[in-house]
PDB file of N, CA and C in Angstrom:
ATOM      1  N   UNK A   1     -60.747 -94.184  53.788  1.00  0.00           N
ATOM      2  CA  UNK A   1     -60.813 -95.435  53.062  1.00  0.00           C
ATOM      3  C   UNK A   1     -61.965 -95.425  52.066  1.00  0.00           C
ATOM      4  N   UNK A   2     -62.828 -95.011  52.469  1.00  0.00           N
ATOM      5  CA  UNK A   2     -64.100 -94.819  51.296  1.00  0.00           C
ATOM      6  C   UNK A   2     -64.203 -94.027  50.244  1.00  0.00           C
ATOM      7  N   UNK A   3     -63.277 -92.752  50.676  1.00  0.00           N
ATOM      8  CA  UNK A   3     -62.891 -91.830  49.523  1.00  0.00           C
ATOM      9  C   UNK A   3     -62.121 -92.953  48.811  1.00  0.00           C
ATOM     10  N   UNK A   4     -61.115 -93.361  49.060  1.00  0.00           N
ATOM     11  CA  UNK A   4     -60.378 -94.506  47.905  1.00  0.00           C
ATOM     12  C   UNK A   4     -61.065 -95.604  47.108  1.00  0.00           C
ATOM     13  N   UNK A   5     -62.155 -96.098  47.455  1.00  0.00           N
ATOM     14  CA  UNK A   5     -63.116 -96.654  47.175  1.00  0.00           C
ATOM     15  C   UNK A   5     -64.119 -96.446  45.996  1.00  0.00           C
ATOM     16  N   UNK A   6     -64.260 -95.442  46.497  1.00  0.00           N
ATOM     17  CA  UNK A   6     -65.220 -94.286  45.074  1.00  0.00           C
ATOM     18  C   UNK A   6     -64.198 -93.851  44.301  1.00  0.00           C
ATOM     19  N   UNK A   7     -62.927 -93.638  44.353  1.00  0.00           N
ATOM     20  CA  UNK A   7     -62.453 -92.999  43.233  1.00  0.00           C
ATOM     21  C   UNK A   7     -61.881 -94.580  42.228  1.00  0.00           C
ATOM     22  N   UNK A   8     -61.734 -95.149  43.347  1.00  0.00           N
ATOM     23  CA  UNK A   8     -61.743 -96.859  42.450  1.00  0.00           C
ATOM     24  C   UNK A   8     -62.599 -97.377  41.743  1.00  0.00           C
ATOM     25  N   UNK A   9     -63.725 -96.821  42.424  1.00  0.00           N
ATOM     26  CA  UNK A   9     -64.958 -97.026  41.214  1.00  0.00           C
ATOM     27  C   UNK A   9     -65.328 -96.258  39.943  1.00  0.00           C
ATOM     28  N   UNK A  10     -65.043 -95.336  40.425  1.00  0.00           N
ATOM     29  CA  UNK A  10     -64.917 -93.818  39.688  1.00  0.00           C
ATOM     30  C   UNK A  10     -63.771 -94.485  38.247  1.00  0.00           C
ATOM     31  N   UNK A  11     -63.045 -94.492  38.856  1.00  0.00           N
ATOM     32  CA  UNK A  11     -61.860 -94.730  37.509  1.00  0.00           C
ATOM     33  C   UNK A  11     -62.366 -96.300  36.585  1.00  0.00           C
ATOM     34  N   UNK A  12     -62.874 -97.219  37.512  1.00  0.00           N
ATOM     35  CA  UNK A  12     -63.749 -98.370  36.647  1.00  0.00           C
ATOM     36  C   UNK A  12     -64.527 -97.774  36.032  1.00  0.00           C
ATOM     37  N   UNK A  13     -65.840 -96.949  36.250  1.00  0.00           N
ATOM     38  CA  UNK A  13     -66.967 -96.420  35.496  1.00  0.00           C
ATOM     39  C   UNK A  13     -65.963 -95.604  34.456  1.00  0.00           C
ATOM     40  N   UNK A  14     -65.151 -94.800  34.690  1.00  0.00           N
ATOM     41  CA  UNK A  14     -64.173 -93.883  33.105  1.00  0.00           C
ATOM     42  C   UNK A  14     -63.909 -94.796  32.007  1.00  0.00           C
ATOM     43  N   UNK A  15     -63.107 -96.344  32.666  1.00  0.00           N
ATOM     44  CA  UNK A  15     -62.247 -97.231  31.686  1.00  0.00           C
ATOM     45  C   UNK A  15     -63.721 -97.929  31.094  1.00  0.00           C
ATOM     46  N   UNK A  16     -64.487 -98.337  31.731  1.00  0.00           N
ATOM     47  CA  UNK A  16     -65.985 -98.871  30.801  1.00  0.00           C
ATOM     48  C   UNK A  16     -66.042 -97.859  30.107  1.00  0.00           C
ATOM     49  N   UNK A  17     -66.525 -96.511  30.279  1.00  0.00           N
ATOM     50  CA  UNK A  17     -66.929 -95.502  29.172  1.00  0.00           C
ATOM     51  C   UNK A  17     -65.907 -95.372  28.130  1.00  0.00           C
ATOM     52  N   UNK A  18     -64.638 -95.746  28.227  1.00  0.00           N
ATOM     53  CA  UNK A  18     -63.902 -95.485  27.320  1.00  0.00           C
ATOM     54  C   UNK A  18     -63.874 -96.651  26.482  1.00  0.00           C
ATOM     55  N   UNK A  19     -64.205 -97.693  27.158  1.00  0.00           N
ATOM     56  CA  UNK A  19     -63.946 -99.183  26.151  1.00  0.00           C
ATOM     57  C   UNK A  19     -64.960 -98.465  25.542  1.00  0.00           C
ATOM     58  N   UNK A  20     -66.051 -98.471  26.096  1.00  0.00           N
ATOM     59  CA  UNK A  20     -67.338 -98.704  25.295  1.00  0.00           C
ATOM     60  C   UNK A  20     -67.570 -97.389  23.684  1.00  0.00           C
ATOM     61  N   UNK A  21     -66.618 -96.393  24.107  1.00  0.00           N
ATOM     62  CA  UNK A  21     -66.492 -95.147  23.171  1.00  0.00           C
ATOM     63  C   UNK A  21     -65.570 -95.905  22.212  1.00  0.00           C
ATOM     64  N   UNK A  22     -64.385 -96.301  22.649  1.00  0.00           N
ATOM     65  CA  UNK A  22     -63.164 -96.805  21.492  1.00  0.00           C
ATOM     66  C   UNK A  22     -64.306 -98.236  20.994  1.00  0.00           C
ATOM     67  N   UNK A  23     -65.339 -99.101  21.090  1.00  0.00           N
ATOM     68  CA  UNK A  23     -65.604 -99.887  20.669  1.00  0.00           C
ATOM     69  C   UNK A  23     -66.720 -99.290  19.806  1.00  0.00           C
ATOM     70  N   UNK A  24     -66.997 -98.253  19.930  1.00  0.00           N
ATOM     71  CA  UNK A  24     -68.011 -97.309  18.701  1.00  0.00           C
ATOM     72  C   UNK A  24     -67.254 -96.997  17.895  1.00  0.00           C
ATOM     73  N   UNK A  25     -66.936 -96.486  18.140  1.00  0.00           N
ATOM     74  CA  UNK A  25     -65.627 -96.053  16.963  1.00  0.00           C
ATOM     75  C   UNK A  25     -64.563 -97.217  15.827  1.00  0.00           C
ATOM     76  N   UNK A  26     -64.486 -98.236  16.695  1.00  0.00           N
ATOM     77  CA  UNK A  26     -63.950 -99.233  15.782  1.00  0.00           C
ATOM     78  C   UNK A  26     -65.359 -99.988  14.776  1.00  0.00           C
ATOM     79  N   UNK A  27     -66.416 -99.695  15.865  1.00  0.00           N
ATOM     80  CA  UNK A  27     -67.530 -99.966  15.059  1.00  0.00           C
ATOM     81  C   UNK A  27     -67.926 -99.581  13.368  1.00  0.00           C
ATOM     82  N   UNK A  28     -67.430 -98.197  13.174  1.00  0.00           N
ATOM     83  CA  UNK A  28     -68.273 -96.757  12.859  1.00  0.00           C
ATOM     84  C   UNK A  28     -66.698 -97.460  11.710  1.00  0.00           C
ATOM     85  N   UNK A  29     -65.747 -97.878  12.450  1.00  0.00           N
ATOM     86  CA  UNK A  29     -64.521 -97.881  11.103  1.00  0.00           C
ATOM     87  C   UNK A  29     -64.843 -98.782  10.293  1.00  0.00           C
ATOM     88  N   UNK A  30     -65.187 -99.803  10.501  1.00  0.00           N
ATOM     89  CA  UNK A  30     -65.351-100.899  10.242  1.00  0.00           C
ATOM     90  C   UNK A  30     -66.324-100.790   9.116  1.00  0.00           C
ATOM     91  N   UNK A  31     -66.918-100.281   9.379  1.00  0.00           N
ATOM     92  CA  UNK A  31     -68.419 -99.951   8.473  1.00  0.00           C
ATOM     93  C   UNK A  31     -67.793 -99.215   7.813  1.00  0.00           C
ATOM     94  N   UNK A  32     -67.146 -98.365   7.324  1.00  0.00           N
ATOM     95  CA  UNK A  32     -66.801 -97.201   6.260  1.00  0.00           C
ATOM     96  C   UNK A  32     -65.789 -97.703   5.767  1.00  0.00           C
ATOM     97  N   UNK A  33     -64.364 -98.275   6.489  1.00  0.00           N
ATOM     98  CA  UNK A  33     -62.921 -98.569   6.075  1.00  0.00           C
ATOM     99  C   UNK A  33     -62.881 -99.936   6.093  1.00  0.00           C
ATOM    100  N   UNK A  34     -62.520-100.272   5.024  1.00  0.00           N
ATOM    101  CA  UNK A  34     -62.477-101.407   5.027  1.00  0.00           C
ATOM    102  C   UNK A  34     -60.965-101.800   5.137  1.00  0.00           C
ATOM    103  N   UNK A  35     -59.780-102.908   5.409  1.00  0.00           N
ATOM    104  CA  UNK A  35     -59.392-103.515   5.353  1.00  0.00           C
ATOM    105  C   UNK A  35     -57.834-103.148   4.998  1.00  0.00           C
ATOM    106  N   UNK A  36     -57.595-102.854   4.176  1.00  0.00           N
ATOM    107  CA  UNK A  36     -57.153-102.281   3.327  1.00  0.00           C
ATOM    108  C   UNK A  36     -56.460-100.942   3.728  1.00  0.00           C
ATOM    109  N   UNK A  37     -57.702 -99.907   3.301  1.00  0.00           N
ATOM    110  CA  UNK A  37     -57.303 -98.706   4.464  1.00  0.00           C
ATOM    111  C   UNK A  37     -56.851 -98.766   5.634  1.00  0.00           C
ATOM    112  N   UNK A  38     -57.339 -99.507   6.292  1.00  0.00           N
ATOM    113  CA  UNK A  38     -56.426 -99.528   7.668  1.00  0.00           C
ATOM    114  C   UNK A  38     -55.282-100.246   8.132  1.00  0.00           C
ATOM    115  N   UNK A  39     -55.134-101.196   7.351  1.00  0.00           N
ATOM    116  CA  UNK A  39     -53.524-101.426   7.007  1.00  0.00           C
ATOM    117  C   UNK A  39     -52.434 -99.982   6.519  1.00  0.00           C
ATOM    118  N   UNK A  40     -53.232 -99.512   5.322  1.00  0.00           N
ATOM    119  CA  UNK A  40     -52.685 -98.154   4.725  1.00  0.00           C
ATOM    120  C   UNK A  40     -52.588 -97.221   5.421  1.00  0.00           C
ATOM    121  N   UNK A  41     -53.140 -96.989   6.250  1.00  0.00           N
ATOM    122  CA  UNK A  41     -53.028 -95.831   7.826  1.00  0.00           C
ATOM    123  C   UNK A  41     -52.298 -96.213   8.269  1.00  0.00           C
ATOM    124  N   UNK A  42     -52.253 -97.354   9.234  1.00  0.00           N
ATOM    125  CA  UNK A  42     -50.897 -98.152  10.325  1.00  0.00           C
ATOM    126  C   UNK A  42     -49.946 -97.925   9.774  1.00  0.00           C
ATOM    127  N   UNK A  43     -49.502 -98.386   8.119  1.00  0.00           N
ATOM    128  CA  UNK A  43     -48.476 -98.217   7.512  1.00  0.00           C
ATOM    129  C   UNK A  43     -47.861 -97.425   7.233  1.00  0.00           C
ATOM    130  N   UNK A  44     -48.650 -96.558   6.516  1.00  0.00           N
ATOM    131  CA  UNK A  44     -47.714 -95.122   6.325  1.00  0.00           C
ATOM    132  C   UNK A  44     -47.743 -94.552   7.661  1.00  0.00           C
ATOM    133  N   UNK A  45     -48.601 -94.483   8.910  1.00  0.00           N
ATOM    134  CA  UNK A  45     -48.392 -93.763   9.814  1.00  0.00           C
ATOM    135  C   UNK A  45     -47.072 -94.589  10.925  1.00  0.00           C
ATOM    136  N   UNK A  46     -46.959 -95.807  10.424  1.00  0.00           N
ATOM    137  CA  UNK A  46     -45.519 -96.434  11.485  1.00  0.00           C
ATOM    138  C   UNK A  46     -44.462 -95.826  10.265  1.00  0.00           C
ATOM    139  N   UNK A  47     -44.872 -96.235   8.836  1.00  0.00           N
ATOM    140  CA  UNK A  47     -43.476 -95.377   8.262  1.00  0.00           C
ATOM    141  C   UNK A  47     -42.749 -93.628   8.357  1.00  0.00           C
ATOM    142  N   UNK A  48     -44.541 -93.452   8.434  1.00  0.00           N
ATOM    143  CA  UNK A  48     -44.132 -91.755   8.659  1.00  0.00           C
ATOM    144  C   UNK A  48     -43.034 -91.720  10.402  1.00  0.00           C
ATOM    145  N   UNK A  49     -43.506 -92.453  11.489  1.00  0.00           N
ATOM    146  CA  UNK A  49     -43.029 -92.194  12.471  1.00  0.00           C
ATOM    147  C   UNK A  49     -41.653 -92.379  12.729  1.00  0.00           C
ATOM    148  N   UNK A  50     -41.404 -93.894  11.640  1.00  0.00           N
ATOM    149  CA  UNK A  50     -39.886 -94.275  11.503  1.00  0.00           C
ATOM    150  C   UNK A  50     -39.208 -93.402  11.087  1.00  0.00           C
ATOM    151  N   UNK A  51     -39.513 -92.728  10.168  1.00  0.00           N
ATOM    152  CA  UNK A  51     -38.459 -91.769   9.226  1.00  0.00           C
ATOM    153  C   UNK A  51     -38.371 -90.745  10.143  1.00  0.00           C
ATOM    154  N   UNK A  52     -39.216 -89.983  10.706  1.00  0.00           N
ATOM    155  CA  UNK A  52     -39.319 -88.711  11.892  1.00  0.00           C
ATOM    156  C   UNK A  52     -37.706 -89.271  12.765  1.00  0.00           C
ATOM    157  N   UNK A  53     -37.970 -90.488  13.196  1.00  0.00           N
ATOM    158  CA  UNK A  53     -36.721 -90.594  14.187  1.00  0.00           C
ATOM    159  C   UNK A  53     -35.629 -91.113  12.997  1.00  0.00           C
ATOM    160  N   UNK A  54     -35.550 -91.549  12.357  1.00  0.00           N
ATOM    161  CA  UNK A  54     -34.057 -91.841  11.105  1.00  0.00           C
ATOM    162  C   UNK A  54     -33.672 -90.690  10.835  1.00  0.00           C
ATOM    163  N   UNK A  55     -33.943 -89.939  10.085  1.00  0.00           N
ATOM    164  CA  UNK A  55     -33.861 -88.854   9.466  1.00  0.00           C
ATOM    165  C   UNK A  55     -33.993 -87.511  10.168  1.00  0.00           C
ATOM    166  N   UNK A  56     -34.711 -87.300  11.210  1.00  0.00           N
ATOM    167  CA  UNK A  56     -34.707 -86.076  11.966  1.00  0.00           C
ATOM    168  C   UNK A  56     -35.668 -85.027  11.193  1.00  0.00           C
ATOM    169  N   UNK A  57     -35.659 -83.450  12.351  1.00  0.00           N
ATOM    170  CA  UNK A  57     -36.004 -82.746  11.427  1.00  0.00           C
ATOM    171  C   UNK A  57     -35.126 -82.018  10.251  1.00  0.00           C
ATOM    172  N   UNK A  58     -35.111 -82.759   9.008  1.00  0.00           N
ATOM    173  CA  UNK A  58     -34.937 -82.239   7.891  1.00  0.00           C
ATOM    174  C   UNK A  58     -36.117 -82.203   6.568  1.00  0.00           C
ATOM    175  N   UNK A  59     -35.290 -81.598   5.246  1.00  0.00           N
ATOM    176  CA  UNK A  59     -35.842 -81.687   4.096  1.00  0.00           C
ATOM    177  C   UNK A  59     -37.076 -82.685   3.885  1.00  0.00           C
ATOM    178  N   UNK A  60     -36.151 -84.040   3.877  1.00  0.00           N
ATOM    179  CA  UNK A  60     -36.873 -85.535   3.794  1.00  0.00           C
ATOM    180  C   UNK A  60     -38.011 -85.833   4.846  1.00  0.00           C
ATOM    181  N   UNK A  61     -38.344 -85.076   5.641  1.00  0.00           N
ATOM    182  CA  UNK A  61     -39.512 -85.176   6.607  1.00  0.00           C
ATOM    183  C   UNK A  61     -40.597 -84.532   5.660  1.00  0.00           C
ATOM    184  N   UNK A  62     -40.034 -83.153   4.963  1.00  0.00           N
ATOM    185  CA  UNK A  62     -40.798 -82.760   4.524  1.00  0.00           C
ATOM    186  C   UNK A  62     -41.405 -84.392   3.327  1.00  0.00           C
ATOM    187  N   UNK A  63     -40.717 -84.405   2.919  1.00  0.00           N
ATOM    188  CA  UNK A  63     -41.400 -85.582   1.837  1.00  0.00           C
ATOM    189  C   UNK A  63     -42.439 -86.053   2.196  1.00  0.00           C
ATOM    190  N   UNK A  64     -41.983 -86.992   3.559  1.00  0.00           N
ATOM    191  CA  UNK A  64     -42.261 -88.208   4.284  1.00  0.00           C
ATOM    192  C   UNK A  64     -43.654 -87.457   4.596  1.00  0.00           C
ATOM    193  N   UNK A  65     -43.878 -86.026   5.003  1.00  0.00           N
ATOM    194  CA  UNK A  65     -45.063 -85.852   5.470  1.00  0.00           C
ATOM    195  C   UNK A  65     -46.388 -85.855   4.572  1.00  0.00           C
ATOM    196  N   UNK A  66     -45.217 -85.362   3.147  1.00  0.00           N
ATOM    197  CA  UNK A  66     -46.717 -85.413   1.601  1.00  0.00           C
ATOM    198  C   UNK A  66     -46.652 -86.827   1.316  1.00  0.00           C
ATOM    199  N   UNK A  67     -46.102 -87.777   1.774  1.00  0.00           N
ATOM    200  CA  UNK A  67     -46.653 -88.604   1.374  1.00  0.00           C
ATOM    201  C   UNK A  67     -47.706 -89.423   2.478  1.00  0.00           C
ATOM    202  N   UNK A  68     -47.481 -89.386   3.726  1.00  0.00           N
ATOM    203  CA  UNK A  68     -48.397 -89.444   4.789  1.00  0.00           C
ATOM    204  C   UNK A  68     -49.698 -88.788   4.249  1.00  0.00           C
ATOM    205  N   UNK A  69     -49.671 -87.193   3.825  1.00  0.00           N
ATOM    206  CA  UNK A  69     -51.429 -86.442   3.524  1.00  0.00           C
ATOM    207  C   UNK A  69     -51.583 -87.511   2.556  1.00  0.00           C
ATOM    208  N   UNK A  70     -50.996 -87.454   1.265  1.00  0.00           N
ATOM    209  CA  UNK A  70     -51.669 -88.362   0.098  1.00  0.00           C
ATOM    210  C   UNK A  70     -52.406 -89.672   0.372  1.00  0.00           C
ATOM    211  N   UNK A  71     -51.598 -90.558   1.434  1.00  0.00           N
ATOM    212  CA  UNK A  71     -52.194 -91.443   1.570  1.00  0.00           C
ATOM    213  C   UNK A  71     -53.560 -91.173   2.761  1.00  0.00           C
ATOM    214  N   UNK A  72     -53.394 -90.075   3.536  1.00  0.00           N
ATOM    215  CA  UNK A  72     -54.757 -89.660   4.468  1.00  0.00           C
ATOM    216  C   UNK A  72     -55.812 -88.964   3.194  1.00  0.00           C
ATOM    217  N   UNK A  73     -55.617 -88.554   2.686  1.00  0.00           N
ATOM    218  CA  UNK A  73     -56.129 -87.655   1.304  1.00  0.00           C
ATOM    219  C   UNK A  73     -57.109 -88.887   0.708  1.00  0.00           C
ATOM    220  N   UNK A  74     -56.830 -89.712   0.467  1.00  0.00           N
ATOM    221  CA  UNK A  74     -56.876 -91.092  -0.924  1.00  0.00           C
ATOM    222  C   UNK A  74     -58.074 -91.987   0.526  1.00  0.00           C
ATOM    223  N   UNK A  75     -57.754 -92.062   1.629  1.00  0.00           N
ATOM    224  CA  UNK A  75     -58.209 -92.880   2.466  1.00  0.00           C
ATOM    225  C   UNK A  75     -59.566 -92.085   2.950  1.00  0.00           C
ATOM    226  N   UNK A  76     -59.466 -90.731   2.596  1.00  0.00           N
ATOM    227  CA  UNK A  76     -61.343 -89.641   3.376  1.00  0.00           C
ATOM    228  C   UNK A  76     -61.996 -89.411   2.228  1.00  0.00           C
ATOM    229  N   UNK A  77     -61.029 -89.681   0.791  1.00  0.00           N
ATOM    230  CA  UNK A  77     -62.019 -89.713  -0.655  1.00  0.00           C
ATOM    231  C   UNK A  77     -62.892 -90.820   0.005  1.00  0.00           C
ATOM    232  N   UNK A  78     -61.968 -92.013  -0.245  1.00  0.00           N
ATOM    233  CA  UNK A  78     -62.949 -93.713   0.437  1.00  0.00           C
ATOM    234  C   UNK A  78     -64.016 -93.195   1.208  1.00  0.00           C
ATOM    235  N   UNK A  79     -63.983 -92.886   2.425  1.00  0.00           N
ATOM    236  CA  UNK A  79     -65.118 -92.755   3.027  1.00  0.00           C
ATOM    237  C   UNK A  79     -65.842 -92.006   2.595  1.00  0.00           C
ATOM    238  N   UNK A  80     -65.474 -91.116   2.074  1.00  0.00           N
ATOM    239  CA  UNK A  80     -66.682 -89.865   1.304  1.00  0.00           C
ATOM    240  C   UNK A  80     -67.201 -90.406   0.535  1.00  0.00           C
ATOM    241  N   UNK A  81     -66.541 -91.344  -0.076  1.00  0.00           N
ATOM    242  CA  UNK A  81     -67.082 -92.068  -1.428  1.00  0.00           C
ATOM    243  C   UNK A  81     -68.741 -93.033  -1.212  1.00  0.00           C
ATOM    244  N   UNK A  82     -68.171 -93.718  -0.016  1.00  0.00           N
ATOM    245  CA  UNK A  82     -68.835 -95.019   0.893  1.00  0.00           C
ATOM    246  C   UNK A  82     -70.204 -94.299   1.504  1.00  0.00           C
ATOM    247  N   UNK A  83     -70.220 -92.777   2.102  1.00  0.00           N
ATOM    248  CA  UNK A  83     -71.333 -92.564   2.464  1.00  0.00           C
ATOM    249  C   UNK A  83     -72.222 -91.799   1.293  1.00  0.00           C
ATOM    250  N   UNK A  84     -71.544 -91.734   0.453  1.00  0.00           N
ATOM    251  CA  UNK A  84     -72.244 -91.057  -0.624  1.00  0.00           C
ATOM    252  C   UNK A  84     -72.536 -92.483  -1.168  1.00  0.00           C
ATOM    253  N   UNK A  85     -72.526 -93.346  -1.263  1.00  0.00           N
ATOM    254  CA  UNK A  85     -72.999 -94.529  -1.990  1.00  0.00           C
ATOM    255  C   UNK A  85     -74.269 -94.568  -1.222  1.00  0.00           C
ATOM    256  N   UNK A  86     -73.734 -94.982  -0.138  1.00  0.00           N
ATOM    257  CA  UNK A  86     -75.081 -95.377   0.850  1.00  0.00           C
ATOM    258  C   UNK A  86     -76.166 -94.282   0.952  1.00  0.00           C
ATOM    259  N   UNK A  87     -76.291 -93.260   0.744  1.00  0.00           N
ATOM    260  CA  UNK A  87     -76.904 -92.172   0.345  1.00  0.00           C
ATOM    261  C   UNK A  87     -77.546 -92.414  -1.050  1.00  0.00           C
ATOM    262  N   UNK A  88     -77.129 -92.813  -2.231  1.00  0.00           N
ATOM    263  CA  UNK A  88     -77.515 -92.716  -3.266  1.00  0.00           C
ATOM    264  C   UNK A  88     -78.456 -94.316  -3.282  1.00  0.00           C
ATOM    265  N   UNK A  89     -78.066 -95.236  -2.590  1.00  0.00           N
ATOM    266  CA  UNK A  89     -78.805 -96.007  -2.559  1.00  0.00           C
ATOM    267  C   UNK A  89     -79.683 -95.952  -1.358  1.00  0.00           C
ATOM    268  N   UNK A  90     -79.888 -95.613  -0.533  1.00  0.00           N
ATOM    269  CA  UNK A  90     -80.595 -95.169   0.078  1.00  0.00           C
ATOM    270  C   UNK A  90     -82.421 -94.370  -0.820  1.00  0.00           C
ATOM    271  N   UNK A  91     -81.513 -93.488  -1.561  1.00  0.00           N
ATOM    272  CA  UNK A  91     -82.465 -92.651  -2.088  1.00  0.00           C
ATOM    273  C   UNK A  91     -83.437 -93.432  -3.374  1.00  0.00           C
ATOM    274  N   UNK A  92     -82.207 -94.598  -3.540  1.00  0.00           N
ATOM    275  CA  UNK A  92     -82.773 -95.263  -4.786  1.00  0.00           C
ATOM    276  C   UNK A  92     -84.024 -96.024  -4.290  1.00  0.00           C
ATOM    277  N   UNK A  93     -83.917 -96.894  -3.301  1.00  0.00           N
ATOM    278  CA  UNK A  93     -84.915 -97.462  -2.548  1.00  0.00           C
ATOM    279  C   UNK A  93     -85.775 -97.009  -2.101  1.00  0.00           C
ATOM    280  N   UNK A  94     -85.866 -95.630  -1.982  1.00  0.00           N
ATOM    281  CA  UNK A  94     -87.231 -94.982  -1.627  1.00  0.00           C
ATOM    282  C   UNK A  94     -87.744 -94.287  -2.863  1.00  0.00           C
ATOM    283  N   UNK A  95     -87.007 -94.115  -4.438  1.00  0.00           N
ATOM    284  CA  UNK A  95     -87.679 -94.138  -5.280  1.00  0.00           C
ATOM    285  C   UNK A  95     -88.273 -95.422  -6.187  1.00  0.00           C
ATOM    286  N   UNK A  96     -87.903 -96.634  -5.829  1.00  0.00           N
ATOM    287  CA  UNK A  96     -88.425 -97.694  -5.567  1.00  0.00           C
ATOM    288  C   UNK A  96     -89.621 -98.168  -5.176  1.00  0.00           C
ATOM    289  N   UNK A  97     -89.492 -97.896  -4.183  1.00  0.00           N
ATOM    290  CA  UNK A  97     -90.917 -97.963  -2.875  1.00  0.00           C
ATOM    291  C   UNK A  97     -91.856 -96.707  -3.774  1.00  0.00           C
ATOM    292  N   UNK A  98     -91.737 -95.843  -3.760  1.00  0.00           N
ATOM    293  CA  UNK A  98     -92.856 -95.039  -4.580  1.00  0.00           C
ATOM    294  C   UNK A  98     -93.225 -95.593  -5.751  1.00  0.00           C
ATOM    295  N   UNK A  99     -92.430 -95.992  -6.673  1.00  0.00           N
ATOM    296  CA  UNK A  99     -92.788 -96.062  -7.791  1.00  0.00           C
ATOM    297  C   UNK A  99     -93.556 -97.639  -8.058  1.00  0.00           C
ATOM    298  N   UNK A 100     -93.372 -98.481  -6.751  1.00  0.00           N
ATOM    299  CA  UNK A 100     -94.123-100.160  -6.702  1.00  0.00           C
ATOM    300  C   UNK A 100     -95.499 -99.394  -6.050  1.00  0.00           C
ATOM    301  N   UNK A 101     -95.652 -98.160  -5.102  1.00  0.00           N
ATOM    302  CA  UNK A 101     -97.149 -97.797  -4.847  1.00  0.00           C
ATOM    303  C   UNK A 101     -97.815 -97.311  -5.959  1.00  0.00           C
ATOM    304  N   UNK A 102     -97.188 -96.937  -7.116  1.00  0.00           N
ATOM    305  CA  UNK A 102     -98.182 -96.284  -8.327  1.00  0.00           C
ATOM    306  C   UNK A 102     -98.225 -97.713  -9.087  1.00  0.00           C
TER     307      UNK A 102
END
């Protein structure tokens, strides 16, 4: 009975670590993707999935799949874009700060 006990706890302590990982992560999206993009993910990724079962494996998957990258393609520019901002302003503010000490 106590072995069942601990592994009951055991599997509570996993599902906390996992909320608490999937709630970093929605964190971490949130901050980079805005709104938009993640509509544009859900979307093409429920359309990409629809067509997989309509259509099967054929030709038209092939399509369905370049247009799935393009829109993953267009959505990691965004974030590349977003931490390179924050980077450049980042850097601006500490040439800022130097240049109010002279």
């Amino acid at each position: 009975m106590k072995k069942d006990s601990v592994t009951a706890t055991d599997s509570i302590k996993n599902k906390q670590d996992d909320i608490y990982k999937l709630s970093i992560i929605f964190t971490l999206m949130k901050k980079y993707l805005d709104w938009g993009n993640l509509l544009t993910i859900i979307l093409t990724l429920g359309l990409f999935i629809i067509a997989l079962f309509v259509t099967g494996f054929t030709k038209n998957l092939l399509l369905e799949a370049g247009v799935f990258l393009v829109s993953m393609k267009i959505i990691l520019m965004s974030y590349k874009n977003s931490m390179t901002e924050e980077k450049i302003l980042k850097e601006l503010k500490e040439i800022k700060e130097k240049l109010d000490k002279v």
